[in-house]
Protein backbone atom coordinates (compact mmCIF):
# COMPACT_ATOMS: atom_id res chain seq x y z
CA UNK A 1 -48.89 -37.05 -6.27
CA UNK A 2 -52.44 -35.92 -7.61
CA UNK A 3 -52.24 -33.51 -10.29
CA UNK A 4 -55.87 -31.28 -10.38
CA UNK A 5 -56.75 -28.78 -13.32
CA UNK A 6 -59.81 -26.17 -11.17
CA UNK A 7 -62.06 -27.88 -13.86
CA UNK A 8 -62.22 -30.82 -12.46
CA UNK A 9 -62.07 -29.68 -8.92
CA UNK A 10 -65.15 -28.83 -7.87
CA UNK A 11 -66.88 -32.51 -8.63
CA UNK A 12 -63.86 -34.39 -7.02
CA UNK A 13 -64.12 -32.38 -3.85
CA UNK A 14 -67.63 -32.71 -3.95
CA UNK A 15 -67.76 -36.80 -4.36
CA UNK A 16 -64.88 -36.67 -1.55
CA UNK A 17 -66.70 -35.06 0.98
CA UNK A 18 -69.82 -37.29 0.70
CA UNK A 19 -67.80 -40.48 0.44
CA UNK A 20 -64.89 -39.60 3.03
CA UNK A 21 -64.61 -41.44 6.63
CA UNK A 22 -65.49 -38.63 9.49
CA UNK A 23 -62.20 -39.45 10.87
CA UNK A 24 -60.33 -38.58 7.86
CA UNK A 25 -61.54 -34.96 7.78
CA UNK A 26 -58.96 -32.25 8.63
CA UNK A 27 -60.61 -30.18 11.32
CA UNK A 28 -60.60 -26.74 8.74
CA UNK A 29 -62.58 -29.11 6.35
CA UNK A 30 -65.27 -30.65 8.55
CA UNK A 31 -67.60 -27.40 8.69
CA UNK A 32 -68.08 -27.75 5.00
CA UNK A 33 -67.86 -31.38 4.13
CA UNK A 34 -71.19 -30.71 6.42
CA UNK A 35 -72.85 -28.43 4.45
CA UNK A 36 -72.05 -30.26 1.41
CA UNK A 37 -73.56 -33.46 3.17
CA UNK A 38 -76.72 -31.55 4.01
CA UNK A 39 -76.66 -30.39 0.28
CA UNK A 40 -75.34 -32.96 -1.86
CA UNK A 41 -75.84 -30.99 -4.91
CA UNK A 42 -75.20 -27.78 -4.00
CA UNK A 43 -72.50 -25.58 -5.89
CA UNK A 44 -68.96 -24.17 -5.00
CA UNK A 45 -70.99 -20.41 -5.96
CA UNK A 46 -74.02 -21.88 -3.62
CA UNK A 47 -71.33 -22.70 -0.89
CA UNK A 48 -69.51 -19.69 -0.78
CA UNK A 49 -72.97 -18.06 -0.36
CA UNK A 50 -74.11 -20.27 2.68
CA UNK A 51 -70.73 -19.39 4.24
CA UNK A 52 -70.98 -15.61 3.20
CA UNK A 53 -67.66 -15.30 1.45
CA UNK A 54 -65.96 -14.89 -1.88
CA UNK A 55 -66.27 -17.96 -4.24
CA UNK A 56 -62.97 -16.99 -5.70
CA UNK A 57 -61.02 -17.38 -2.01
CA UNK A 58 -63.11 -20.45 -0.92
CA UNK A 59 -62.54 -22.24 -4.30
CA UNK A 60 -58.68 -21.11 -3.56
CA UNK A 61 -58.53 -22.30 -0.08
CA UNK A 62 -60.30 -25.47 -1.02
CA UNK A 63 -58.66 -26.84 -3.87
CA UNK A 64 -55.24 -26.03 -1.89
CA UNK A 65 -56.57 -28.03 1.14
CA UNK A 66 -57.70 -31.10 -0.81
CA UNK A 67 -54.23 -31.12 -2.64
CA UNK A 68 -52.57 -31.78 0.72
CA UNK A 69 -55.03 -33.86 2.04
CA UNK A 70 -54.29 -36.11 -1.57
CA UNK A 71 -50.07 -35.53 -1.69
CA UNK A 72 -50.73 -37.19 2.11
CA UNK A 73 -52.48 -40.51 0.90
């Protein structure tokens, strides 16, 4: 099990999403791993502001997602 302090979050997701196998993306996860593909050095403030929506909730829902995606490998 992966351990992740919201410090290091952001990057990790970041570097996951541009290295990570189409196939392996969960479905809720594929509409931003393209934005962030499009926009390799975009921020999690930038993103929430392409998608229109609060950083706070997306850097929630995100860092949640990725920590099942990792307790699953």
């Amino acid at each position: 099990m992966i351990i992740m302090k919201y410090a290091n979050f952001w990057k990790k997701f970041r570097d996951w999403a541009l290295t990570v196998n189409h196939d392996e993306i969960p479905y809720k996860l594929r509409g931003v791993v393209k934005i962030i593909r499009e926009n390799p050095n975009i921020s999690l403030v930038g993103l929430a502001g392409y998608l229109d929506t609060d950083a706070v909730y997306l850097a929630k829902f995100l860092y949640n997602s990725f920590r099942e995606i990792s307790q699953e490998e």
